[in-house]
PDB file of N, CA and C in Angstrom:
ATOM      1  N   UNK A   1    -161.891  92.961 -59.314  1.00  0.00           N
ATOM      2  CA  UNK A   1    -162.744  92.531 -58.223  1.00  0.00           C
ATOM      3  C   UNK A   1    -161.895  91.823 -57.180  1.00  0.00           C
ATOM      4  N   UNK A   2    -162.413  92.110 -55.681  1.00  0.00           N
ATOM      5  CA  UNK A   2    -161.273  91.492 -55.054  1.00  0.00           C
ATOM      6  C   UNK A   2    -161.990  89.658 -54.874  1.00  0.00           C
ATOM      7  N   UNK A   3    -160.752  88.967 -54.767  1.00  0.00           N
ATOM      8  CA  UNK A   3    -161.033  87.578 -54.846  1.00  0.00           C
ATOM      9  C   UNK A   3    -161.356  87.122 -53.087  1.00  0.00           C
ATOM     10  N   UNK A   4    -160.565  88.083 -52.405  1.00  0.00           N
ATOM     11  CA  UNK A   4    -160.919  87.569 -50.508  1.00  0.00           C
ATOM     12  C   UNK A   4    -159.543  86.852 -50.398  1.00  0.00           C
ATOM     13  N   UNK A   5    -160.003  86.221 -49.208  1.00  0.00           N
ATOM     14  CA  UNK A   5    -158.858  85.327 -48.714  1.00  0.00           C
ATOM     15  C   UNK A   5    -158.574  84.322 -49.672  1.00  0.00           C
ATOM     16  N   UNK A   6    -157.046  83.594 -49.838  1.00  0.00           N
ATOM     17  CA  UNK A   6    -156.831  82.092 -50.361  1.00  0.00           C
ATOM     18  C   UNK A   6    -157.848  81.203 -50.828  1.00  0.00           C
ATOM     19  N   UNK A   7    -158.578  81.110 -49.826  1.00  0.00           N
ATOM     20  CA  UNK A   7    -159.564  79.810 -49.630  1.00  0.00           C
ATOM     21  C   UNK A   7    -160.846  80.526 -50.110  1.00  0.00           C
ATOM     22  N   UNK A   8    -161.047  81.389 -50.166  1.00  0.00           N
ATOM     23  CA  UNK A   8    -162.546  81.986 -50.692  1.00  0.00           C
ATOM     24  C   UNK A   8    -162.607  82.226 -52.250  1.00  0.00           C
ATOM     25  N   UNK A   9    -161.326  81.747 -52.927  1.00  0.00           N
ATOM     26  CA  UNK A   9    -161.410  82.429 -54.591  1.00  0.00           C
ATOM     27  C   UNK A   9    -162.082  80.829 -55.466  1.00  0.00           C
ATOM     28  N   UNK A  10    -162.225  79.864 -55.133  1.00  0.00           N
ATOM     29  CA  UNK A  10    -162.904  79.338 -55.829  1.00  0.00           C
ATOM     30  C   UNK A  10    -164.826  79.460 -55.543  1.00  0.00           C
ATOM     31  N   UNK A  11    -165.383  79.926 -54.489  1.00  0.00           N
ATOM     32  CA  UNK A  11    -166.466  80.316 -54.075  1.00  0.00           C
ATOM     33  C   UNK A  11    -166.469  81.840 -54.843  1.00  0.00           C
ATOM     34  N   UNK A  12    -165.885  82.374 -55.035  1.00  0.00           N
ATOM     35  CA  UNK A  12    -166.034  83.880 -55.480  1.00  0.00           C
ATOM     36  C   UNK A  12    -165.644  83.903 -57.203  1.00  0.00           C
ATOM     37  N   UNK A  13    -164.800  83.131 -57.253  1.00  0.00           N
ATOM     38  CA  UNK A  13    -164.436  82.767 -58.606  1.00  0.00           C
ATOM     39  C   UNK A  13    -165.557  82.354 -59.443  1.00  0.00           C
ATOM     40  N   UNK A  14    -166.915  81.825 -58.908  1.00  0.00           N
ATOM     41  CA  UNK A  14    -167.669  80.961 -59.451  1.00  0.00           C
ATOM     42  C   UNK A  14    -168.820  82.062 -59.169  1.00  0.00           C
ATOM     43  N   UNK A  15    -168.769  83.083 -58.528  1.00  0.00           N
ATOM     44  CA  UNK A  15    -169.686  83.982 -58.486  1.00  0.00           C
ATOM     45  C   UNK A  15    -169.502  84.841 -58.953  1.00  0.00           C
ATOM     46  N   UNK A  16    -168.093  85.067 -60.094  1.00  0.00           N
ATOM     47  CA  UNK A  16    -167.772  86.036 -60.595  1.00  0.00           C
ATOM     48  C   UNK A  16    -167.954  85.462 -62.619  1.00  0.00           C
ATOM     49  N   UNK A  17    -167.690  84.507 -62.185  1.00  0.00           N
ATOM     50  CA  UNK A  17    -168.454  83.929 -63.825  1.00  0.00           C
ATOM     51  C   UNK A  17    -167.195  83.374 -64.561  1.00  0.00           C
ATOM     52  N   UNK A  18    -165.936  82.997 -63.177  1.00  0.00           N
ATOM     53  CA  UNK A  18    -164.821  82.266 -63.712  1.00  0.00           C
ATOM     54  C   UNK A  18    -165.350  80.753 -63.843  1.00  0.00           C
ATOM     55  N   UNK A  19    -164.519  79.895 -64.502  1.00  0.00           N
ATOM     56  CA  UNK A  19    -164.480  78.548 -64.933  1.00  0.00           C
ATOM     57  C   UNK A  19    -163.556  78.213 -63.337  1.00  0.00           C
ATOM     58  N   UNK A  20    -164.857  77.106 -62.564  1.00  0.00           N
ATOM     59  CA  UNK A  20    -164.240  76.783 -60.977  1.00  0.00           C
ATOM     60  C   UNK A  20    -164.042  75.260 -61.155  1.00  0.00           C
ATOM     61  N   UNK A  21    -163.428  74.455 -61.347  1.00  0.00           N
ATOM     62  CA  UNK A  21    -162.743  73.119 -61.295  1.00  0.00           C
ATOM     63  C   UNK A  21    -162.325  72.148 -60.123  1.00  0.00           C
ATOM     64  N   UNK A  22    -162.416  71.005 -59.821  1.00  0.00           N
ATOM     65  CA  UNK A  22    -161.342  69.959 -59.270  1.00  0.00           C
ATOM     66  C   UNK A  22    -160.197  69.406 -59.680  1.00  0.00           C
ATOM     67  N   UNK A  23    -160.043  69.727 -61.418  1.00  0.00           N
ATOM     68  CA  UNK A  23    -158.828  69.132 -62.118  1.00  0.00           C
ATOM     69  C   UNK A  23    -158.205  70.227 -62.246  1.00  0.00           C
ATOM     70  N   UNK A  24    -156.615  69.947 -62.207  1.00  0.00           N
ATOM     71  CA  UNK A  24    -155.511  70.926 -62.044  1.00  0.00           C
ATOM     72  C   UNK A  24    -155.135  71.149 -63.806  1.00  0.00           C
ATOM     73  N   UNK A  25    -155.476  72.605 -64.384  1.00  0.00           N
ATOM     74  CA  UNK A  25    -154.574  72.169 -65.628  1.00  0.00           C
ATOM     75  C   UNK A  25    -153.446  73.603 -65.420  1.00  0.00           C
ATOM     76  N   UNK A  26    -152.777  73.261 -65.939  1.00  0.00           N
ATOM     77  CA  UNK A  26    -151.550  75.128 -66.451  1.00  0.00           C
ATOM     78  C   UNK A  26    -152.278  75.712 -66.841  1.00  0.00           C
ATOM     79  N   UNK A  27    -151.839  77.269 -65.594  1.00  0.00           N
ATOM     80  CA  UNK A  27    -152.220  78.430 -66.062  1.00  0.00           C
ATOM     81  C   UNK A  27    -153.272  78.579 -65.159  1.00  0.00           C
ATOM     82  N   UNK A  28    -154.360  77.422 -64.720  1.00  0.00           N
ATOM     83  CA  UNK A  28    -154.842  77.398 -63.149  1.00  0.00           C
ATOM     84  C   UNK A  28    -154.710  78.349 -61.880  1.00  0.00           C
ATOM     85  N   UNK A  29    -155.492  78.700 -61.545  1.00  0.00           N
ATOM     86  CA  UNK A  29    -154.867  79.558 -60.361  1.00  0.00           C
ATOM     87  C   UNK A  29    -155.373  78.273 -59.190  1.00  0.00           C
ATOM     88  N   UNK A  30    -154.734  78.139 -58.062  1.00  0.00           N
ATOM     89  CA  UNK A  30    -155.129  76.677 -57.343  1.00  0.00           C
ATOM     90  C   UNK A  30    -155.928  77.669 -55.685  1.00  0.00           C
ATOM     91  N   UNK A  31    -156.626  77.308 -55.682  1.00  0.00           N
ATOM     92  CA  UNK A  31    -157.194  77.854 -53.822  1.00  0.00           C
ATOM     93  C   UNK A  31    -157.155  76.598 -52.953  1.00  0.00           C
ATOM     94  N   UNK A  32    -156.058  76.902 -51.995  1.00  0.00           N
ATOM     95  CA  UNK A  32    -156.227  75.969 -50.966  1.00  0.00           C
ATOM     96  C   UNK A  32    -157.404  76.577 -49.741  1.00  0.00           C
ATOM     97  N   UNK A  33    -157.704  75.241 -49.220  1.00  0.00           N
ATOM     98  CA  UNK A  33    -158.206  75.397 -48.060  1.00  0.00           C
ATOM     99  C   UNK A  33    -157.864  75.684 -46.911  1.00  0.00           C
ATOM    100  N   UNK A  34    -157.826  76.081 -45.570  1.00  0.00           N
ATOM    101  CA  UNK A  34    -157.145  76.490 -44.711  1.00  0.00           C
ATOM    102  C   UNK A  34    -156.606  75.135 -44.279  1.00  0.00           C
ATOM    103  N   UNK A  35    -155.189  75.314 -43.994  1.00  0.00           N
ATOM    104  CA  UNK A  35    -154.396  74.154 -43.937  1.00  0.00           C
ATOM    105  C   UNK A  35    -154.158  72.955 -44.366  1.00  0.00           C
ATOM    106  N   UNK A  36    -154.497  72.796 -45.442  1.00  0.00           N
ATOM    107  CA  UNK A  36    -154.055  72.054 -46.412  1.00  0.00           C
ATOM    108  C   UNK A  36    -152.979  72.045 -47.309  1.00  0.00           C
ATOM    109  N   UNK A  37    -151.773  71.318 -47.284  1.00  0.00           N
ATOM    110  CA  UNK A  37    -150.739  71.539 -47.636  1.00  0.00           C
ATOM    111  C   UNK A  37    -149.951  71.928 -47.451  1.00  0.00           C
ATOM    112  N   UNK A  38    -149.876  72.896 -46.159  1.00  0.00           N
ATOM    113  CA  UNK A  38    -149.034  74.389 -45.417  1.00  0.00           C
ATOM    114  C   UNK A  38    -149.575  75.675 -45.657  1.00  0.00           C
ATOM    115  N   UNK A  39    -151.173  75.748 -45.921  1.00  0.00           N
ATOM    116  CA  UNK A  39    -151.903  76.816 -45.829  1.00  0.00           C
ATOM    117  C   UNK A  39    -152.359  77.441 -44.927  1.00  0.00           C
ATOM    118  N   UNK A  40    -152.348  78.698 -44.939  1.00  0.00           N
ATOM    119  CA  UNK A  40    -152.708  79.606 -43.690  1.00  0.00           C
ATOM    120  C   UNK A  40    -153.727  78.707 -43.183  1.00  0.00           C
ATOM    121  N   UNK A  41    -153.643  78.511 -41.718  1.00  0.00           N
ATOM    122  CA  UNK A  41    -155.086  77.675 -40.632  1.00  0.00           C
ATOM    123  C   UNK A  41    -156.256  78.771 -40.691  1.00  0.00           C
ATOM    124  N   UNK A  42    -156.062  79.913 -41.130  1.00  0.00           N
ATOM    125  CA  UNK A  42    -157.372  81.111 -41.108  1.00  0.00           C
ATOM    126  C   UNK A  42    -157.619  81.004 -42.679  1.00  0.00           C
ATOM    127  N   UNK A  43    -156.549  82.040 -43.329  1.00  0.00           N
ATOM    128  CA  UNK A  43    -156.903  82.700 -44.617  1.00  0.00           C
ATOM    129  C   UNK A  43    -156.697  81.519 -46.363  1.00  0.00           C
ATOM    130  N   UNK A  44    -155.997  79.987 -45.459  1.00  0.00           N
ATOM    131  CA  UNK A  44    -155.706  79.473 -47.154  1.00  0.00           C
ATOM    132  C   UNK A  44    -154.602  79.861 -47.774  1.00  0.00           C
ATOM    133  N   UNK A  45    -154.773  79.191 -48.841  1.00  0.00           N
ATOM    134  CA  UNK A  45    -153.690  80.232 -49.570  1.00  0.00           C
ATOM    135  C   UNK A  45    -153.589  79.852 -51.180  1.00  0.00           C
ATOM    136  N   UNK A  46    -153.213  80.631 -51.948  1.00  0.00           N
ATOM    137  CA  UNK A  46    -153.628  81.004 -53.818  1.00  0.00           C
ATOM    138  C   UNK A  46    -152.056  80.529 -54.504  1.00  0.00           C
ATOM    139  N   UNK A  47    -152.008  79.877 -55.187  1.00  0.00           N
ATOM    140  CA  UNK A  47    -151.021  79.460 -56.119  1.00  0.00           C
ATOM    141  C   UNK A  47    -151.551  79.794 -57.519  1.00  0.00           C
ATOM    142  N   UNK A  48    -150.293  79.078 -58.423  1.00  0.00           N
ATOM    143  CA  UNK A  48    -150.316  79.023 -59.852  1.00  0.00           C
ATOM    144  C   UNK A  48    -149.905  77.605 -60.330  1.00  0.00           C
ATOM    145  N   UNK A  49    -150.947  76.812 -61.369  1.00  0.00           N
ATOM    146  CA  UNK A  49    -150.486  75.510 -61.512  1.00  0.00           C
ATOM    147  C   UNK A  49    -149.540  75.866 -62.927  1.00  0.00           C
ATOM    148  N   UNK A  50    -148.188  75.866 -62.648  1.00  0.00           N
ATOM    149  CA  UNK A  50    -147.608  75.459 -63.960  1.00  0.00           C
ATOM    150  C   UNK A  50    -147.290  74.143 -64.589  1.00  0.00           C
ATOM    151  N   UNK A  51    -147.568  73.085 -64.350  1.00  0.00           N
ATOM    152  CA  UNK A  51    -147.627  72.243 -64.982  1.00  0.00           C
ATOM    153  C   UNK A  51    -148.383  71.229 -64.458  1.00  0.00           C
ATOM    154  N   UNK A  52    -148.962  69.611 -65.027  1.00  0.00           N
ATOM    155  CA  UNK A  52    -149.570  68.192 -64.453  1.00  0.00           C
ATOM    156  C   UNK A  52    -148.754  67.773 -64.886  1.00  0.00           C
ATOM    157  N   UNK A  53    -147.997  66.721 -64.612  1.00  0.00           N
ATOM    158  CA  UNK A  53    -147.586  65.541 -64.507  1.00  0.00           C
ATOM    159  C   UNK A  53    -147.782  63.885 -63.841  1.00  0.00           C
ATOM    160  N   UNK A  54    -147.934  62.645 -64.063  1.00  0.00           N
ATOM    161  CA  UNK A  54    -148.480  61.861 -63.494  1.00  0.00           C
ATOM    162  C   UNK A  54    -148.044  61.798 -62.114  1.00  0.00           C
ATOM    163  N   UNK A  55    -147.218  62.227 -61.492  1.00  0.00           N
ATOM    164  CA  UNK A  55    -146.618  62.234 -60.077  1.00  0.00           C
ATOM    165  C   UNK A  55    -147.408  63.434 -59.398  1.00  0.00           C
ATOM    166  N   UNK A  56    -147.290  64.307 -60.278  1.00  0.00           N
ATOM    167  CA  UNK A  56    -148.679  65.540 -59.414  1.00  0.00           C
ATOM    168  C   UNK A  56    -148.394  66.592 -59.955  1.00  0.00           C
ATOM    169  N   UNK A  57    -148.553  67.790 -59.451  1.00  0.00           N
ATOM    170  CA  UNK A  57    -149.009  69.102 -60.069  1.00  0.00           C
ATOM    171  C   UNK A  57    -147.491  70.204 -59.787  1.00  0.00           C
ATOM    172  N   UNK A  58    -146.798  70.990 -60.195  1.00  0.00           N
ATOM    173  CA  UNK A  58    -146.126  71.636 -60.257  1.00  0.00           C
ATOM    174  C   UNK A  58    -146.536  72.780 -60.115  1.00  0.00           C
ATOM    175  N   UNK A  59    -146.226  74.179 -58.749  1.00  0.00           N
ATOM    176  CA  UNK A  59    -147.022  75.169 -58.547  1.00  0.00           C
ATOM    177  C   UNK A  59    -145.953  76.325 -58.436  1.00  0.00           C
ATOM    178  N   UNK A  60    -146.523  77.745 -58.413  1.00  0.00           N
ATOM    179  CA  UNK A  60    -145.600  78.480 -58.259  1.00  0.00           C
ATOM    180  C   UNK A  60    -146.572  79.530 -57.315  1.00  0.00           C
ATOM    181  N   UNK A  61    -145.678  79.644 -56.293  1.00  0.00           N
ATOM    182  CA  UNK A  61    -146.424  80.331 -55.424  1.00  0.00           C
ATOM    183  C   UNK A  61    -145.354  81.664 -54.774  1.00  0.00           C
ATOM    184  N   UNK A  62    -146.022  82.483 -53.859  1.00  0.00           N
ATOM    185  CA  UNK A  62    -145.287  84.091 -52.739  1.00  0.00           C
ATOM    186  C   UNK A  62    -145.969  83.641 -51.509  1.00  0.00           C
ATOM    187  N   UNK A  63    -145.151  84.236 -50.924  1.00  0.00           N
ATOM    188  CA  UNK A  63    -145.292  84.577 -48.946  1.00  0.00           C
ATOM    189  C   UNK A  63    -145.215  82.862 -48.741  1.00  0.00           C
ATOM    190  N   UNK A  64    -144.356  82.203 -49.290  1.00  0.00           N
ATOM    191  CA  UNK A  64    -143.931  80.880 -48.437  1.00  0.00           C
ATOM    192  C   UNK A  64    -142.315  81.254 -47.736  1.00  0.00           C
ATOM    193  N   UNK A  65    -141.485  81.760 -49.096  1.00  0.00           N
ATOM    194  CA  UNK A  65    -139.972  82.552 -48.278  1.00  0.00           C
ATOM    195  C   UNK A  65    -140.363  83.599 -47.536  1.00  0.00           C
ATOM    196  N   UNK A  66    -140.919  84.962 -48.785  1.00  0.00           N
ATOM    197  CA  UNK A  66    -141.043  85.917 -48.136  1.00  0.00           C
ATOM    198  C   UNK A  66    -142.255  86.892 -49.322  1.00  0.00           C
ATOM    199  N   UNK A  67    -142.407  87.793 -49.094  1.00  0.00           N
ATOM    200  CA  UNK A  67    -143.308  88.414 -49.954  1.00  0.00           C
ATOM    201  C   UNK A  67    -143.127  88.678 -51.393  1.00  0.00           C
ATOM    202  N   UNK A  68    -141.902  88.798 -51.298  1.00  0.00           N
ATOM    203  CA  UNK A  68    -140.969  88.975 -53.197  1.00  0.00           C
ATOM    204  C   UNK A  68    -140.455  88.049 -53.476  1.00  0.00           C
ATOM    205  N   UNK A  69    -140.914  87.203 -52.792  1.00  0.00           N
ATOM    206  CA  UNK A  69    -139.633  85.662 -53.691  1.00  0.00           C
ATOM    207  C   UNK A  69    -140.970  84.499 -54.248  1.00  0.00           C
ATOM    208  N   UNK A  70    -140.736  84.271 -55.324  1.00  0.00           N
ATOM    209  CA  UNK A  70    -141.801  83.518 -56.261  1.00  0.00           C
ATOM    210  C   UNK A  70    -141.258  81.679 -55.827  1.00  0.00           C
ATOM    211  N   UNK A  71    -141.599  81.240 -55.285  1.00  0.00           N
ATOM    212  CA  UNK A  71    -140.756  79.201 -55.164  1.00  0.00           C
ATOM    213  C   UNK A  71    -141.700  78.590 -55.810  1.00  0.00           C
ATOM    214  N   UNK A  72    -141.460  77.679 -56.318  1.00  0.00           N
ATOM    215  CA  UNK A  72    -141.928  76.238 -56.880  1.00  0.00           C
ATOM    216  C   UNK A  72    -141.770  75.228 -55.775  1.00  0.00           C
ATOM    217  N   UNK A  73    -142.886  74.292 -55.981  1.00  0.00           N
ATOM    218  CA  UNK A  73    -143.111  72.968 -55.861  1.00  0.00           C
ATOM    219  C   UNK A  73    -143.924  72.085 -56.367  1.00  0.00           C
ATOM    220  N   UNK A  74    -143.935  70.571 -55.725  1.00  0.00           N
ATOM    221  CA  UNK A  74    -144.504  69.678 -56.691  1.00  0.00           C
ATOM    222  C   UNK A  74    -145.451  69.366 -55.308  1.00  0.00           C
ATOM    223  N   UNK A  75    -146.771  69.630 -55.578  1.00  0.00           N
ATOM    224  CA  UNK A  75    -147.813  68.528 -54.751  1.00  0.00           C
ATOM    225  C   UNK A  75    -148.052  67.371 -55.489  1.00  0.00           C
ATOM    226  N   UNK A  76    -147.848  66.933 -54.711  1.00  0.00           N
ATOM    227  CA  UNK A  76    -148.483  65.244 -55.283  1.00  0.00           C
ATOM    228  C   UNK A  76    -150.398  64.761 -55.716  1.00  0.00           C
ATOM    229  N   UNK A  77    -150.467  64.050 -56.578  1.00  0.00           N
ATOM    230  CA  UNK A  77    -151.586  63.723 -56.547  1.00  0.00           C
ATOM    231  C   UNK A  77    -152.795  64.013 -55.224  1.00  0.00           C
ATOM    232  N   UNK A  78    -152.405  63.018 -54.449  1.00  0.00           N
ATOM    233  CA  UNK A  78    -153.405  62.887 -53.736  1.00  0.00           C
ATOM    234  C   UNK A  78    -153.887  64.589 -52.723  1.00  0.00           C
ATOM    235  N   UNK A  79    -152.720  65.254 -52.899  1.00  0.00           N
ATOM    236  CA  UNK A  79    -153.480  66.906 -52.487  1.00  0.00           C
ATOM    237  C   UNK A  79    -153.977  67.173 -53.833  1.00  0.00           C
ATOM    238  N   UNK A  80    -153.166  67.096 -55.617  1.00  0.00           N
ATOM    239  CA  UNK A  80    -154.131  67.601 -56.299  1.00  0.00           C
ATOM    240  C   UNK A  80    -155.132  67.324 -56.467  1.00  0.00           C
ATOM    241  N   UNK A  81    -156.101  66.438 -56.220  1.00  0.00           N
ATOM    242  CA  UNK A  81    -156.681  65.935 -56.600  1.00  0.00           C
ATOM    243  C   UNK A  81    -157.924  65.658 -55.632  1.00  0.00           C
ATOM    244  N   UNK A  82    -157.646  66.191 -54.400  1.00  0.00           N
ATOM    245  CA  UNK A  82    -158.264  66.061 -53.084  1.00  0.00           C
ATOM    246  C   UNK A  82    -159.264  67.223 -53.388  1.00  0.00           C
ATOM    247  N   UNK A  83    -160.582  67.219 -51.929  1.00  0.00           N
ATOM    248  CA  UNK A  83    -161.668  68.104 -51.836  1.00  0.00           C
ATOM    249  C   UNK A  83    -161.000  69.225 -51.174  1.00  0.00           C
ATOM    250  N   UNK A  84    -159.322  69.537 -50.539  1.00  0.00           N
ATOM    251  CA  UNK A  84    -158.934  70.520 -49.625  1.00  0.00           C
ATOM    252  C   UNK A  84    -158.490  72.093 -51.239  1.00  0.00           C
ATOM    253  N   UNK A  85    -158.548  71.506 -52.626  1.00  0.00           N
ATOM    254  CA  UNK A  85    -158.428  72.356 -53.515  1.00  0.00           C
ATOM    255  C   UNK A  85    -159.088  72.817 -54.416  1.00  0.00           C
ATOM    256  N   UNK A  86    -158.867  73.799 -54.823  1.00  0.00           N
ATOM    257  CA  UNK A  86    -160.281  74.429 -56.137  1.00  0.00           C
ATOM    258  C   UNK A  86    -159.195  74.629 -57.472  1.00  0.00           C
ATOM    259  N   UNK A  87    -159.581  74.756 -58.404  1.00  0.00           N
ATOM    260  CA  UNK A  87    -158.754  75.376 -59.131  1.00  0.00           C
ATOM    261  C   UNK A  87    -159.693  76.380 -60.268  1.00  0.00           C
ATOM    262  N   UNK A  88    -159.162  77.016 -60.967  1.00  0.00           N
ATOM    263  CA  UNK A  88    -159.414  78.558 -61.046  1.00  0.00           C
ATOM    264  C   UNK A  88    -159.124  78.477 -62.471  1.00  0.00           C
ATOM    265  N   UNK A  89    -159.927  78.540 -63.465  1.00  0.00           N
ATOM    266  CA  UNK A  89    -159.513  79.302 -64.824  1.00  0.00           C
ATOM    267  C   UNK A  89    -160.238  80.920 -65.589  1.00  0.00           C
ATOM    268  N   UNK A  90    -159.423  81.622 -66.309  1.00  0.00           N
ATOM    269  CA  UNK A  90    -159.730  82.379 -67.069  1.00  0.00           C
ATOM    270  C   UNK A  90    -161.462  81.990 -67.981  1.00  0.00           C
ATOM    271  N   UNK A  91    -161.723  83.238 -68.149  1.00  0.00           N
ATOM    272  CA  UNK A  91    -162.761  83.023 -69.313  1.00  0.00           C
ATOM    273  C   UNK A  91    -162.451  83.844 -70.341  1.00  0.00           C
ATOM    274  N   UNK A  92    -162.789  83.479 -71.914  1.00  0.00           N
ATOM    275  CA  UNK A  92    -162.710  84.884 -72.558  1.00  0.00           C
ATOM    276  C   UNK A  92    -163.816  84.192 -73.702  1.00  0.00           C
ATOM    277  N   UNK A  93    -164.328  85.904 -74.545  1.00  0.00           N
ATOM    278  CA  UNK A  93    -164.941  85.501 -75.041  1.00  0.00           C
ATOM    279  C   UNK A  93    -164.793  85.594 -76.561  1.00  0.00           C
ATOM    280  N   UNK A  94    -164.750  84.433 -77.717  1.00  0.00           N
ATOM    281  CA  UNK A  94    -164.480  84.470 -78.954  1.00  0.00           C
ATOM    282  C   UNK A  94    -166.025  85.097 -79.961  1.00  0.00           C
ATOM    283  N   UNK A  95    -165.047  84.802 -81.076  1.00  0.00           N
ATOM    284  CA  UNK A  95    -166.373  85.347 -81.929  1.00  0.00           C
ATOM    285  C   UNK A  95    -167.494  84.885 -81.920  1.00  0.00           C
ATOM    286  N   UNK A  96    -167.604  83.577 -81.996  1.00  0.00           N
ATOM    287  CA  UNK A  96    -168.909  83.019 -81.555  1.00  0.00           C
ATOM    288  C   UNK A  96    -169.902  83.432 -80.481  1.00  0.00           C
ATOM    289  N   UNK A  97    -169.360  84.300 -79.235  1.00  0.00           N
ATOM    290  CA  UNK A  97    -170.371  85.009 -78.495  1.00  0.00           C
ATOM    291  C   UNK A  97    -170.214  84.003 -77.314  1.00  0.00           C
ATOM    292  N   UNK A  98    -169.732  82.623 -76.888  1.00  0.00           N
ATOM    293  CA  UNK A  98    -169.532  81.847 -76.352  1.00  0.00           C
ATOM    294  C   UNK A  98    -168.857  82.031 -75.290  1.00  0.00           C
ATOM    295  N   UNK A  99    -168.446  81.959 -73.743  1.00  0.00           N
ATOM    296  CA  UNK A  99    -167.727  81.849 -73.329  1.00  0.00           C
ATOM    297  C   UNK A  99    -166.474  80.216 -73.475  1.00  0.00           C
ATOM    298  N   UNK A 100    -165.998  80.252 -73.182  1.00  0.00           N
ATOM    299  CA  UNK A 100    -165.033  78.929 -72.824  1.00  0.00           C
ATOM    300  C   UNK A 100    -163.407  79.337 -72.165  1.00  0.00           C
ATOM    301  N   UNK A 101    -163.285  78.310 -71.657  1.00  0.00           N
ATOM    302  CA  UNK A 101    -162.063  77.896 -71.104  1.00  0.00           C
ATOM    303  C   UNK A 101    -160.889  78.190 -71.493  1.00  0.00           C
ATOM    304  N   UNK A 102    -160.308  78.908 -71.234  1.00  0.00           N
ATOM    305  CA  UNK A 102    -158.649  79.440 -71.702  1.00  0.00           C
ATOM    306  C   UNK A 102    -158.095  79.056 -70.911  1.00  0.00           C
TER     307      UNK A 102
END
């Protein structure tokens, strides 16, 4: 299913029957808002949280060098943790018939 722009995958994420969050954990997919952080001013833009730490969130993101190059950085708290982000988890479903959080 397509997710849309950056900034539209936690709104679509949550209409698609993903787990939509304010807390950053690994493995997260992160949706910024348009310009927040160095996000597109139109479209936003989609990361990967690989790690929390008490200083802030560790991300791995494309199209900040160039389209094939994967960079890391560290946002700090106060963007993770701010209303300018969504964050994004998997669902799957176990034997119990349950969804939950992966």
């Amino acid at each position: 299913e397509f997710m849309g722009n950056g900034s539209d995958w936690g709104r679509k994420g949550r209409a698609l029957g993903y787990q939509v969050s304010s807390l950053p954990k690994a493995g997260r997919a992160i949706s910024f808002q348009p310009g927040v952080a160095g996000a597109d001013n139109q479209y936003g833009h989609v990361a990967f949280v690989e790690a929390v730490t008490s200083d802030g969130i560790i991300i791995s993101e494309s199209n900040v060098i160039n389209d094939q190059t994967i960079s890391y950085r560290v946002l700090p708290n106060v963007i993770a943790y701010s209303s300018g982000v969504t964050y994004i988890g998997a669902w799957s479903t176990h034997s119990t018939g349950r969804s939950v959080d992966v």
